[in-house]
C-alpha atoms as a PDB file:
ATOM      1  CA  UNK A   1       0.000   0.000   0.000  1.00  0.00           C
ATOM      2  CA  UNK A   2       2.833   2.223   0.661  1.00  0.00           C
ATOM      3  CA  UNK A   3       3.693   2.436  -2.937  1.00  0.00           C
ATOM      4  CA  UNK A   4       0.576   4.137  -4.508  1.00  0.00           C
ATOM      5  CA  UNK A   5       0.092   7.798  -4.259  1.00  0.00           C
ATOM      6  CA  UNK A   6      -2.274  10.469  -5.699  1.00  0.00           C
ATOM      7  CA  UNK A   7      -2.265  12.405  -8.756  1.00  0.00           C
ATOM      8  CA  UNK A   8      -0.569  15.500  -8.484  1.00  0.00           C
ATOM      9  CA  UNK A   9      -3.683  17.741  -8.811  1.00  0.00           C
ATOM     10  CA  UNK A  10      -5.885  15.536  -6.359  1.00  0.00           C
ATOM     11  CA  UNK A  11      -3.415  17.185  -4.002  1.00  0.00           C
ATOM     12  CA  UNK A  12      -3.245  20.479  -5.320  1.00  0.00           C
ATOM     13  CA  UNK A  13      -2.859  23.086  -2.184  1.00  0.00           C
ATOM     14  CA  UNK A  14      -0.131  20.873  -0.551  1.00  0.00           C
ATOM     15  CA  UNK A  15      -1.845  17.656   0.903  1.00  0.00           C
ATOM     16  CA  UNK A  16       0.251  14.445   1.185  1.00  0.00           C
ATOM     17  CA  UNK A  17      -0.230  12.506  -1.785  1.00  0.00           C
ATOM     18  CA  UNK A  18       0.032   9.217   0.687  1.00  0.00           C
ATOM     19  CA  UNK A  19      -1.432   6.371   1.625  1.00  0.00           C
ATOM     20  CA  UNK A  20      -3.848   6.256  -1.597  1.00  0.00           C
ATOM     21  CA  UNK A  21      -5.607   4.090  -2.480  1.00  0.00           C
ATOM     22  CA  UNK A  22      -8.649   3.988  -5.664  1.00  0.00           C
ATOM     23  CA  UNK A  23     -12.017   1.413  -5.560  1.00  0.00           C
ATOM     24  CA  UNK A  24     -14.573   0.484  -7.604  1.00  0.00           C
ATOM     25  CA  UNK A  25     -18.123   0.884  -6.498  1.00  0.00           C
ATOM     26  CA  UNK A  26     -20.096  -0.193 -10.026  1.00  0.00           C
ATOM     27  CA  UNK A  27     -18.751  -1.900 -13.020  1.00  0.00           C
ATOM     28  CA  UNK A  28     -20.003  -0.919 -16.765  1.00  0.00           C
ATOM     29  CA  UNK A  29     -21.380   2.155 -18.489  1.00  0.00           C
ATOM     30  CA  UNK A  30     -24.955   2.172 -19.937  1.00  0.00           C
ATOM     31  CA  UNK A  31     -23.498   5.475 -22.123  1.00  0.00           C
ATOM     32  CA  UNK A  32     -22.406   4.387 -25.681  1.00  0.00           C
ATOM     33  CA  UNK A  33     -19.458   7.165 -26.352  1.00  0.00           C
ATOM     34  CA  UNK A  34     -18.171   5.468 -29.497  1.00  0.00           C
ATOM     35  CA  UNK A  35     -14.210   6.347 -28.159  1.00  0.00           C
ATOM     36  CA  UNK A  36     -14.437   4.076 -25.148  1.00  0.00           C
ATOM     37  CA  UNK A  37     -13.630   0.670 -24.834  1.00  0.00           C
ATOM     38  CA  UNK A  38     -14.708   0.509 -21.214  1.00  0.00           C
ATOM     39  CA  UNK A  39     -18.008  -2.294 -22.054  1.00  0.00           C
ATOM     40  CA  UNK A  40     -15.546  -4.583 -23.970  1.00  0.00           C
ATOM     41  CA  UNK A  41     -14.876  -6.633 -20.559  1.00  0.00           C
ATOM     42  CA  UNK A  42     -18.792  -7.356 -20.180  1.00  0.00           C
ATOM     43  CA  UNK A  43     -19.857  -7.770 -23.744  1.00  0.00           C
ATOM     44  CA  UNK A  44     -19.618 -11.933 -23.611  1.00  0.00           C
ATOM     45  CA  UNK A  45     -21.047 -11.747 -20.077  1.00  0.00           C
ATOM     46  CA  UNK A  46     -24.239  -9.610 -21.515  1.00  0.00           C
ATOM     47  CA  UNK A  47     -24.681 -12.254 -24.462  1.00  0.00           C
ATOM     48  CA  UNK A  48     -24.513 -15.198 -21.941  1.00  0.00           C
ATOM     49  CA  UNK A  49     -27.293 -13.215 -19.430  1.00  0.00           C
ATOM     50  CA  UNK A  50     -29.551 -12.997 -22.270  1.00  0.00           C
ATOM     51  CA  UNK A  51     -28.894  -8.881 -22.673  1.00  0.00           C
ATOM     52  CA  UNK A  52     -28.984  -7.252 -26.209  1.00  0.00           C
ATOM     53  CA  UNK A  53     -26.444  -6.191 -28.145  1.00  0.00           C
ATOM     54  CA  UNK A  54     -26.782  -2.912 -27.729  1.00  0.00           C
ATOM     55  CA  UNK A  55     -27.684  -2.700 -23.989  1.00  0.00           C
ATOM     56  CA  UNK A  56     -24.436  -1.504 -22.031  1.00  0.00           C
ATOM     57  CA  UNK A  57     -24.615  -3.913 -18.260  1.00  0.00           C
ATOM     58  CA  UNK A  58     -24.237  -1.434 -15.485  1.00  0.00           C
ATOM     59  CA  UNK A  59     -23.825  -3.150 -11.920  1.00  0.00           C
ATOM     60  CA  UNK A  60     -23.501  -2.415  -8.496  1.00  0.00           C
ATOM     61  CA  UNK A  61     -21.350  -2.957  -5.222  1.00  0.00           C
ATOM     62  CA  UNK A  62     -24.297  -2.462  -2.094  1.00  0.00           C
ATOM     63  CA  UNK A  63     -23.129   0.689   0.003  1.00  0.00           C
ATOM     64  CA  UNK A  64     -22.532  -1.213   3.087  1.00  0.00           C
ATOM     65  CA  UNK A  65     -19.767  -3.284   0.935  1.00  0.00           C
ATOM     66  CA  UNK A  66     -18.059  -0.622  -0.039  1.00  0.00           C
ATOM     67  CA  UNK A  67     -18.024   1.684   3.378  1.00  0.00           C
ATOM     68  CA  UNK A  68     -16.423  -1.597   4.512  1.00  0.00           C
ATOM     69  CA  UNK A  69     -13.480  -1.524   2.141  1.00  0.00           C
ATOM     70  CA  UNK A  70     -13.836   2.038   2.774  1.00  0.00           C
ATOM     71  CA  UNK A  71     -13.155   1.478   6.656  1.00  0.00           C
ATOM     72  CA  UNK A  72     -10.545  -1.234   6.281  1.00  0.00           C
ATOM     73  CA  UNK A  73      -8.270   1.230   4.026  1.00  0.00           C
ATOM     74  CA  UNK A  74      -9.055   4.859   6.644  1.00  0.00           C
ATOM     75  CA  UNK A  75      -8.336   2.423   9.554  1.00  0.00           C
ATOM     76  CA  UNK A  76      -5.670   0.001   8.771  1.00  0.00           C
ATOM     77  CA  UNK A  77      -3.896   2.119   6.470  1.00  0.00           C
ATOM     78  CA  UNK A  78      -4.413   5.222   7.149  1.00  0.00           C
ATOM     79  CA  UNK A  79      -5.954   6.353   3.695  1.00  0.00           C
ATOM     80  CA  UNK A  80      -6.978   9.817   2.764  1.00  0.00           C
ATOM     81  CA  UNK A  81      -6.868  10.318  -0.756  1.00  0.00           C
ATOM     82  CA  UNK A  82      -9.276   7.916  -2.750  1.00  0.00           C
ATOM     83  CA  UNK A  83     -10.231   7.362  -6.030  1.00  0.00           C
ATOM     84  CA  UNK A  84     -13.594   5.950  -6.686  1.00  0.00           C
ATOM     85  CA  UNK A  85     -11.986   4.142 -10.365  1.00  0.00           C
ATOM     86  CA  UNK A  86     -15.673   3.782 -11.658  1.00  0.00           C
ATOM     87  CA  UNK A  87     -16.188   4.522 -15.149  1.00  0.00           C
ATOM     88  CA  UNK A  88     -19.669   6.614 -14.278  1.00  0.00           C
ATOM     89  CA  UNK A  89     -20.243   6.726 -10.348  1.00  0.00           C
ATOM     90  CA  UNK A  90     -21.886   9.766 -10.284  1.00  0.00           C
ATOM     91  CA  UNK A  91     -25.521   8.319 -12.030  1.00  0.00           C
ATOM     92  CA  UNK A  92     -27.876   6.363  -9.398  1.00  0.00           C
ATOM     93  CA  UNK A  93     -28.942   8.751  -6.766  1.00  0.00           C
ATOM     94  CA  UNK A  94     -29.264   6.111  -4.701  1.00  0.00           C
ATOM     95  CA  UNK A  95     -26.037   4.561  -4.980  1.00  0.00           C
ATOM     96  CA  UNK A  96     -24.209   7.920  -4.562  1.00  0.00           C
ATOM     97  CA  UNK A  97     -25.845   9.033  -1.748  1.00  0.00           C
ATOM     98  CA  UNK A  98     -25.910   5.726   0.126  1.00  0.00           C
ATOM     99  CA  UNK A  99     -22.054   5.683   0.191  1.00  0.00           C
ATOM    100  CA  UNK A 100     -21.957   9.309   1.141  1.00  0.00           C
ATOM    101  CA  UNK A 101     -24.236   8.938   4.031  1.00  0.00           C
ATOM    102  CA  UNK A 102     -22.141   5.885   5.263  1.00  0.00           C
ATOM    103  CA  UNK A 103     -19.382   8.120   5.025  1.00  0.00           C
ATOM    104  CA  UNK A 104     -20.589  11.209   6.549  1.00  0.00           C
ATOM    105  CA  UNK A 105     -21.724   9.062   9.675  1.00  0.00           C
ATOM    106  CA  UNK A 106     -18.203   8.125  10.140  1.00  0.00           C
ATOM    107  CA  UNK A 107     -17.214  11.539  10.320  1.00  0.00           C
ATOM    108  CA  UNK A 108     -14.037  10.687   7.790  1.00  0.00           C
ATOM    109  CA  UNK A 109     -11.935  13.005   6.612  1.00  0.00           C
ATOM    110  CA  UNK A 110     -11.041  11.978   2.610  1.00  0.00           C
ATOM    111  CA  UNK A 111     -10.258  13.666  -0.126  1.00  0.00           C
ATOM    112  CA  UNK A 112     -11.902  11.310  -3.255  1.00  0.00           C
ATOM    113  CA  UNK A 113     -12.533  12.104  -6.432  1.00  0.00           C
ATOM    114  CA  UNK A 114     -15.019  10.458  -8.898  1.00  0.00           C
ATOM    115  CA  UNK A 115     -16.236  10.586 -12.623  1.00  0.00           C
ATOM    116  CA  UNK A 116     -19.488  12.182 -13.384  1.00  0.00           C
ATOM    117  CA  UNK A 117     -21.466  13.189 -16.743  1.00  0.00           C
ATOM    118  CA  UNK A 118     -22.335  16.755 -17.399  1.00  0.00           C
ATOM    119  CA  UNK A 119     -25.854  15.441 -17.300  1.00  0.00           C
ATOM    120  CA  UNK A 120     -25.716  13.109 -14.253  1.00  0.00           C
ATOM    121  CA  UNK A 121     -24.779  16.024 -11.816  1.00  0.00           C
ATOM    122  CA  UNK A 122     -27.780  16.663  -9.785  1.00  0.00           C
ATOM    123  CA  UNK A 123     -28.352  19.201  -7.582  1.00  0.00           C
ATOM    124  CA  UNK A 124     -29.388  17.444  -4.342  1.00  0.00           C
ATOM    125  CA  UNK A 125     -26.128  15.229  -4.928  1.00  0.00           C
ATOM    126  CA  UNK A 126     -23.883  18.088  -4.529  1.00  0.00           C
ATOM    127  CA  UNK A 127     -24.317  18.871  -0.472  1.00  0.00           C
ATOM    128  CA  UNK A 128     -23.579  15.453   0.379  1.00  0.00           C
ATOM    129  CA  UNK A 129     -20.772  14.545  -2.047  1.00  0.00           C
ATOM    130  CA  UNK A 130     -18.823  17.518  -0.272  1.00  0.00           C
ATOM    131  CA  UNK A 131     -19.486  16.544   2.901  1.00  0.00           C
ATOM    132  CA  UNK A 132     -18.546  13.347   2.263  1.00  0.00           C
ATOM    133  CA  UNK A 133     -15.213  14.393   1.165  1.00  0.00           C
ATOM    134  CA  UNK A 134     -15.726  14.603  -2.618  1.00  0.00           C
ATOM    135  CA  UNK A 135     -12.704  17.155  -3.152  1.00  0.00           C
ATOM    136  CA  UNK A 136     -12.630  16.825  -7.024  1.00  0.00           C
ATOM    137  CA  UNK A 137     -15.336  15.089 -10.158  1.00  0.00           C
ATOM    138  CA  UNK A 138     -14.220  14.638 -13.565  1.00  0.00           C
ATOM    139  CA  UNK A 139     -16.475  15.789 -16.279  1.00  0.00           C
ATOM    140  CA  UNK A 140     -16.149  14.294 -20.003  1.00  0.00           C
ATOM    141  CA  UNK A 141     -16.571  17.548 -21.941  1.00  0.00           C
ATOM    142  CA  UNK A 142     -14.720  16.013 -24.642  1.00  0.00           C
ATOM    143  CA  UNK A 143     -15.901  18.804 -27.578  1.00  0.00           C
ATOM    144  CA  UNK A 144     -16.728  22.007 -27.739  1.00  0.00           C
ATOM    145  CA  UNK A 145     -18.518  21.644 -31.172  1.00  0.00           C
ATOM    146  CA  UNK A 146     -21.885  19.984 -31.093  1.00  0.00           C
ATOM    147  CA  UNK A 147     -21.845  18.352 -34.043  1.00  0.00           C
ATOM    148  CA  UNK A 148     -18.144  16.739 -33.559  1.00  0.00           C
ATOM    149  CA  UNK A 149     -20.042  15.644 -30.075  1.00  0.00           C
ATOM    150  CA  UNK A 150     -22.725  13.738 -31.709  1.00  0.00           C
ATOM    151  CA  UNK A 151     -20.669  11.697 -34.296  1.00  0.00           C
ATOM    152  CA  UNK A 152     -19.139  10.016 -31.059  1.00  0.00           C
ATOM    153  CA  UNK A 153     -22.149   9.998 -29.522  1.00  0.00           C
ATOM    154  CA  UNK A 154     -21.495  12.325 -26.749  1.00  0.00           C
ATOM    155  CA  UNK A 155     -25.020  13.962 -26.146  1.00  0.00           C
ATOM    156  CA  UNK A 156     -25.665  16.768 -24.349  1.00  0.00           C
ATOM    157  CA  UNK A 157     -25.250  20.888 -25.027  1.00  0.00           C
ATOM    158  CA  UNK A 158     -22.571  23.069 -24.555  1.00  0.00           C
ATOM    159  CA  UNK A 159     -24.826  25.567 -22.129  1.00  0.00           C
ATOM    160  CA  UNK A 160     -25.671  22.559 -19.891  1.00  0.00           C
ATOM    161  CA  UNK A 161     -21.542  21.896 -19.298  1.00  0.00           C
ATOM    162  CA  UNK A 162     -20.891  25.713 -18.641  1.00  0.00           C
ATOM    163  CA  UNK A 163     -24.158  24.956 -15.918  1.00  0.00           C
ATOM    164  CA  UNK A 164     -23.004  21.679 -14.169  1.00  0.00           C
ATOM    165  CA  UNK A 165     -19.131  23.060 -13.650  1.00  0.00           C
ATOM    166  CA  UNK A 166     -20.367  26.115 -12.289  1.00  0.00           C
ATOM    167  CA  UNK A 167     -22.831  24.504  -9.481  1.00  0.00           C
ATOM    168  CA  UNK A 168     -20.093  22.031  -8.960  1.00  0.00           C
ATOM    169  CA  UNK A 169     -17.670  24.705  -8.371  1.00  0.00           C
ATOM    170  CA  UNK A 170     -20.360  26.204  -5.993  1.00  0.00           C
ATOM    171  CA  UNK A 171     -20.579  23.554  -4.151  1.00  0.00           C
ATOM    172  CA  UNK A 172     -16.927  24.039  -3.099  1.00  0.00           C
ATOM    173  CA  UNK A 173     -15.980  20.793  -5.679  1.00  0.00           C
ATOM    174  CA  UNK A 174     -13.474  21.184  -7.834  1.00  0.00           C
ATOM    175  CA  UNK A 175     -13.804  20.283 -11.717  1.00  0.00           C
ATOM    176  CA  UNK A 176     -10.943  17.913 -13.634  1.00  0.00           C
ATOM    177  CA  UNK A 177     -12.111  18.329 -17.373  1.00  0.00           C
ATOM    178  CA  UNK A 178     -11.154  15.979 -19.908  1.00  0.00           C
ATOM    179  CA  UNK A 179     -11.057  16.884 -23.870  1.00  0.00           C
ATOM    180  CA  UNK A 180     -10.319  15.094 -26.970  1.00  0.00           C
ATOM    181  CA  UNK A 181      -8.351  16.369 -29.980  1.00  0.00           C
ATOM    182  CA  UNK A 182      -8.862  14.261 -33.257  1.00  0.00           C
ATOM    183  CA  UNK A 183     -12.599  12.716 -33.044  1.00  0.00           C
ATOM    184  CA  UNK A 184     -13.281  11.843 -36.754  1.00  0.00           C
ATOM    185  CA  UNK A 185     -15.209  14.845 -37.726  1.00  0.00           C
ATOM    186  CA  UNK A 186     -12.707  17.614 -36.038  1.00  0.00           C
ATOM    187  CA  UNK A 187     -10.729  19.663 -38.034  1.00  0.00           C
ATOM    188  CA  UNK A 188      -8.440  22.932 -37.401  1.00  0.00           C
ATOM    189  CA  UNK A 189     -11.319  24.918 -36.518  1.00  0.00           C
ATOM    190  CA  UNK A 190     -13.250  22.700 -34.104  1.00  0.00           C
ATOM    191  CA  UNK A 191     -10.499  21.817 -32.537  1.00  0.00           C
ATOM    192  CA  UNK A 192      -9.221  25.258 -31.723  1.00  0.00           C
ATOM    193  CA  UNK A 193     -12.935  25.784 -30.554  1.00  0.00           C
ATOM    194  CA  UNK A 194     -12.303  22.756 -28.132  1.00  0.00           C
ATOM    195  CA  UNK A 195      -9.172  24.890 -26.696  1.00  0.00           C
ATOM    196  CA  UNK A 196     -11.144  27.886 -26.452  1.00  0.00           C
ATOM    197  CA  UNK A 197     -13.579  26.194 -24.643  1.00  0.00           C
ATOM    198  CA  UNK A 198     -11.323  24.841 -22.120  1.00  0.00           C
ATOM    199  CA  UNK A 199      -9.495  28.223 -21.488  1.00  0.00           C
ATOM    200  CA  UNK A 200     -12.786  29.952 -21.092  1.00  0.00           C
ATOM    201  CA  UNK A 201     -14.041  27.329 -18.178  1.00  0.00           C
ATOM    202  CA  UNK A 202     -10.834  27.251 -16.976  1.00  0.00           C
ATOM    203  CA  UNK A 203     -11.511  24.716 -14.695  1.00  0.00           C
ATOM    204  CA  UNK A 204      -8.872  23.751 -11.484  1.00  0.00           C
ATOM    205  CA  UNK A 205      -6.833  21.193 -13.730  1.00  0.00           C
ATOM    206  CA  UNK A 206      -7.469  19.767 -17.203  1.00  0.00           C
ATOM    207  CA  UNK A 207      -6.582  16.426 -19.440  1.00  0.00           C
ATOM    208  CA  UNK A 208      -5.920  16.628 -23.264  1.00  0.00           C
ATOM    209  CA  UNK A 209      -6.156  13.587 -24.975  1.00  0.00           C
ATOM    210  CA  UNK A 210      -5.783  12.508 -28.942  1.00  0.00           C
ATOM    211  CA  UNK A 211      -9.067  10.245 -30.199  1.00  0.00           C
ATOM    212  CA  UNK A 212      -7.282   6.769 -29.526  1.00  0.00           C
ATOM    213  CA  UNK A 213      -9.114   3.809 -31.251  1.00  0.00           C
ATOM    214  CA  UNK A 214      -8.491   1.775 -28.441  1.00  0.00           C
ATOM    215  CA  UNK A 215      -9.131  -1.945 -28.989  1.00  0.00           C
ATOM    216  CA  UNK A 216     -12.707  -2.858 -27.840  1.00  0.00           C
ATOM    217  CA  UNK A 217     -14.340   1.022 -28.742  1.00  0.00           C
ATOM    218  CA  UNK A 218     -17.064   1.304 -31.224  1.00  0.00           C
ATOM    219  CA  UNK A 219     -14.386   3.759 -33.642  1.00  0.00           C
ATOM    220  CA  UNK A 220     -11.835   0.985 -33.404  1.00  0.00           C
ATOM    221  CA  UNK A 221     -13.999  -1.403 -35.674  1.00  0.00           C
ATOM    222  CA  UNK A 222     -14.685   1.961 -37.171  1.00  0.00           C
ATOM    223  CA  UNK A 223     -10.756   2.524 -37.744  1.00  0.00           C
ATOM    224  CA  UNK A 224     -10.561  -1.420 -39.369  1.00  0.00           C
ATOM    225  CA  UNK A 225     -13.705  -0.933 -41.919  1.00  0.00           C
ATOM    226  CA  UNK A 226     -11.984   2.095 -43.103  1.00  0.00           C
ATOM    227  CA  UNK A 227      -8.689   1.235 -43.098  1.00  0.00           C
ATOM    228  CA  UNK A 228      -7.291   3.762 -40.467  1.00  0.00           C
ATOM    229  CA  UNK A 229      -3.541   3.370 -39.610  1.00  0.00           C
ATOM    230  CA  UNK A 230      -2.799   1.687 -35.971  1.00  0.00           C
ATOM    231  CA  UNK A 231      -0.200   1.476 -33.237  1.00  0.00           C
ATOM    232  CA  UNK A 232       1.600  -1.683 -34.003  1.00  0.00           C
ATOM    233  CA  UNK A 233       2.700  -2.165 -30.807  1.00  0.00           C
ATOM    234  CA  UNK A 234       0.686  -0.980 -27.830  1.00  0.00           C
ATOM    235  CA  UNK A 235       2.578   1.644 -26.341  1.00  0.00           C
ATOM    236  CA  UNK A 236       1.139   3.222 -29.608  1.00  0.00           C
ATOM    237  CA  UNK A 237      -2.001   3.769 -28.095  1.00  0.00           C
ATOM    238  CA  UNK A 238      -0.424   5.110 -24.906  1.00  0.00           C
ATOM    239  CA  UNK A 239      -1.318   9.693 -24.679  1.00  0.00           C
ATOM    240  CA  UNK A 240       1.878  10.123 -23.732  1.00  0.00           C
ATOM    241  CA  UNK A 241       4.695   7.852 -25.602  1.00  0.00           C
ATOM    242  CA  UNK A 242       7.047   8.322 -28.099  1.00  0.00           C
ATOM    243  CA  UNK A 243       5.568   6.550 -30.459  1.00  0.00           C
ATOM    244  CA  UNK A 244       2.273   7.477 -29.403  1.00  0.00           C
ATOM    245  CA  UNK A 245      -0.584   7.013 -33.137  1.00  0.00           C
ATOM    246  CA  UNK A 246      -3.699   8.672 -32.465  1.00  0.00           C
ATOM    247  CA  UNK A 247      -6.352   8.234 -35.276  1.00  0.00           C
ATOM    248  CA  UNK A 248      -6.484  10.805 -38.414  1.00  0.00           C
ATOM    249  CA  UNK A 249      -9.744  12.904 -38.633  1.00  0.00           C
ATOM    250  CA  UNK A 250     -11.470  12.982 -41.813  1.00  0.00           C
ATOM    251  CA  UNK A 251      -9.577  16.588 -42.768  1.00  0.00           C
ATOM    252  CA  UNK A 252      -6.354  16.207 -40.372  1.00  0.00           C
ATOM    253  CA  UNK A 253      -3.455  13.930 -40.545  1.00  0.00           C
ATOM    254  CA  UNK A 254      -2.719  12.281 -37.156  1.00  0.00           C
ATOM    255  CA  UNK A 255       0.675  14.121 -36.825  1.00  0.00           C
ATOM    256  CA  UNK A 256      -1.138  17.442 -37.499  1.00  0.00           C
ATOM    257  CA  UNK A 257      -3.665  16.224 -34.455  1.00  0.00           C
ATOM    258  CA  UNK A 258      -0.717  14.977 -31.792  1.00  0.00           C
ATOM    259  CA  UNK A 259       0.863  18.663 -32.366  1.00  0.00           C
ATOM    260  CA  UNK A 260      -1.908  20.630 -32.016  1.00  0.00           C
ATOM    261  CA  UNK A 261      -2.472  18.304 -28.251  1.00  0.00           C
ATOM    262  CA  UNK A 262       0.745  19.383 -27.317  1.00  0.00           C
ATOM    263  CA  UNK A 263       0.271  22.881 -27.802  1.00  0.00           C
ATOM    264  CA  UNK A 264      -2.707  22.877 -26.583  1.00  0.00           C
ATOM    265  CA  UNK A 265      -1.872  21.713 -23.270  1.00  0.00           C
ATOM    266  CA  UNK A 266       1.504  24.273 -22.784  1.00  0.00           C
ATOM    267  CA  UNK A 267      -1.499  27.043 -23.773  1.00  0.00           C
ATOM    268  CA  UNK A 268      -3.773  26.316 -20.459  1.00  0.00           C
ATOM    269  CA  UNK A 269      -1.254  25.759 -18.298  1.00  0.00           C
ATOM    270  CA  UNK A 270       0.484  28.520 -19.259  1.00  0.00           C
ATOM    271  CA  UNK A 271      -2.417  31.033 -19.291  1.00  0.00           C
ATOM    272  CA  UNK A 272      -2.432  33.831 -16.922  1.00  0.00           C
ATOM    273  CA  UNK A 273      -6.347  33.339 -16.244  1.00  0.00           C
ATOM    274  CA  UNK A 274      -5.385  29.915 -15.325  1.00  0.00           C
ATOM    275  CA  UNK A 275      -2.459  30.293 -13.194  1.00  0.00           C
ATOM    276  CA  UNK A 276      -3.911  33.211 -11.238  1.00  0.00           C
ATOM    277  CA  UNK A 277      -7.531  31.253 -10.499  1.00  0.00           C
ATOM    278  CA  UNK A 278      -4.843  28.371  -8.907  1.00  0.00           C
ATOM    279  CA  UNK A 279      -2.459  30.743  -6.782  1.00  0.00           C
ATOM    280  CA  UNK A 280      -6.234  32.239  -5.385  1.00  0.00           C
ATOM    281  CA  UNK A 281      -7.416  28.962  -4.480  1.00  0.00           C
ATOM    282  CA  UNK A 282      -4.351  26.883  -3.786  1.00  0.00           C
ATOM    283  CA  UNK A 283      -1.531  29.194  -3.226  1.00  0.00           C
ATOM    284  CA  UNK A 284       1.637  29.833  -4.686  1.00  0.00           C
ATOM    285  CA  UNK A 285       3.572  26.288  -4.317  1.00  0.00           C
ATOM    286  CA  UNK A 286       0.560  24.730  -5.854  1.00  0.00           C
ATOM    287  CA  UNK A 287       1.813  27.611  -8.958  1.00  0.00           C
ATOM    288  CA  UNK A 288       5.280  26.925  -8.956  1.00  0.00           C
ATOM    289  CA  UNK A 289       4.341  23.066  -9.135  1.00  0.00           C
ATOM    290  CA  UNK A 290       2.339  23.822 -12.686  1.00  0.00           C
ATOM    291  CA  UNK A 291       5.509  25.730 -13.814  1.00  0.00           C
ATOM    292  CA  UNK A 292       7.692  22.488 -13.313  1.00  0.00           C
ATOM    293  CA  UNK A 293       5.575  20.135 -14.681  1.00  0.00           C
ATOM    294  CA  UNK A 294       4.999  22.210 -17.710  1.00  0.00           C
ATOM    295  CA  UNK A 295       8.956  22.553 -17.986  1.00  0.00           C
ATOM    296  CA  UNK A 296       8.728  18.699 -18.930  1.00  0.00           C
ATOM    297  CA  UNK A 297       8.767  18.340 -23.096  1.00  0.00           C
ATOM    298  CA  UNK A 298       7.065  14.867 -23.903  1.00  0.00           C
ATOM    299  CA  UNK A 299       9.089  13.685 -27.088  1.00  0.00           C
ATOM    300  CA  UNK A 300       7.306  12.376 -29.963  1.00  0.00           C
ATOM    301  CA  UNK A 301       7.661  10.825 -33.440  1.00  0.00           C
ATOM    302  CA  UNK A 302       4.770  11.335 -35.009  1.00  0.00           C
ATOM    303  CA  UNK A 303       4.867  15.173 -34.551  1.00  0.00           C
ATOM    304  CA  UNK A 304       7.504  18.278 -34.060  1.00  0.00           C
ATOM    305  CA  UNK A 305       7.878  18.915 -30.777  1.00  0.00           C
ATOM    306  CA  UNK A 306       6.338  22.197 -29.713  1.00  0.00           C
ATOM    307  CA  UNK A 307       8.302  25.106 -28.251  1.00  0.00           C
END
């Protein structure tokens, strides 16, 4: 247990990053983002229990099991930081706040963070996921164009995600956004409207991923009926390796998509708005930490590396 620690920004503001530990409360997705591979595990255990094809299996762990795993890791290892690894754990009211309460009654001190949807968020959720320690959710905004959003399947509007970070954010919970460069029908444009999207929400940290057909995803059988190139070996399909291949759009080469990523990311982490929203709410080291890890040039093959 000793080994494992945090992500940097679950810590931001100069918590310990250890003990650590992540769970899972549910297994499965019932969303049908065509990018994610997360269903492939379950897909011969739906067939066998007699589920369509197209139905995504979404199961639960009872609260009471998991405040128990929950108790063993606060009390015999001293855990603080937790990740709740599930794919979607902020969807069944019930399920959320029944591991809350558990919590709360315990009177733990954590620091967790969790995945949510833009449109899973709901308001009576929010009280009781702080309380219980809920420190951080990550939101899939993925694109900031709606029609790039809907050709992966990704449903909801762009005035609903500027309305679920800000009453997250209001209930004193910060927001991890992920995006995607490269989903098949970005281009230049769209993709510079994703960037502008995450600068202007400029929420407390930020991923930026390249459209990966990972094996098991909807656009990876996609990527083989149209003849897509592949990673031949699978550190290919790692974000962050030198011989990482994300997929070509239909009006970008992947090397033009991996460059713009890059740059992308030095932008909003090196943006003033940015820098001075995390010096306001987690001080100056928290700054200087940003500024190091920024200093850090990922090398690639596939694309120049950006200045």
């Amino acid at each position: 247990m000793g080994e494992y620690r945090a992500h940097n920004w679950h810590c931001f503001g100069g918590l310990p990053r250890q003990p650590y530990a992540a769970i899972y409360t549910t297994l499965g997705c019932p969303y049908h983002c065509s990018f994610c591979c997360i269903q492939a595990p379950f897909k011969s255990g739906e067939k066998t229990a007699g589920l369509k094809q197209t139905t995504n299996s979404y199961r639960y762990w009872s609260p009471d099991t998991v405040i128990a795993e929950i108790d063993t890791l606060v009390t015999r290892y001293g855990v603080r930081n937790i990740k709740i690894a599930d794919e979607m754990f902020v969807l069944n009211r019930k399920h959320v706040l029944g591991i809350c309460d558990r919590i709360i009654e315990r009177g733990y001190h954590l620091n967790i963070w969790a995945y949510a949807r833009v449109d899973t968020v709901k308001d009576d959720m929010l009280d009781r996921l702080k309380r219980a320690g809920f420190n951080w959710l990550a939101l899939g905004i993925e694109a900031a164009n709606s029609r790039v959003r809907d050709d992966v399947d990704k449903g909801f509007d762009q005035d609903e995600m500027y309305r679920t970070v800000e009453k997250v954010r209001a209930a004193g919970i910060n927001v991890i956004a992920n995006y995607i460069f490269g989903l098949p029908g970005d281009d230049l444009r769209t993709m510079q409207e994703t960037l502008d999207l995450a600068l202007d929400l400029n929420c407390e940290f930020a991923n930026f991923y390249c459209a990966m057909a990972y094996p098991g995803s909807p656009l990876y059988d996609q990527a083989l009926r149209h003849g897509w190139p592949l990673p031949e070996r699978w550190s290919g399909y790692s974000q962050h390796a030198v011989d990482t291949l994300p997929l070509p759009t239909k009006h970008l080469p992947a090397a033009e998509v991996l460059q713009f990523r890059d740059q992308a990311f030095l932008k909003y982490y090196r943006n003033p708005a940015y820098l001075d929203m995390v010096g306001r709410k987690f001080g100056p080291a928290t700054v200087r930490h940003i500024a190091e890890m920024v200093s850090h040039k990922l090398v690639r093959q596939a694309a120049p590396i950006p200045a």
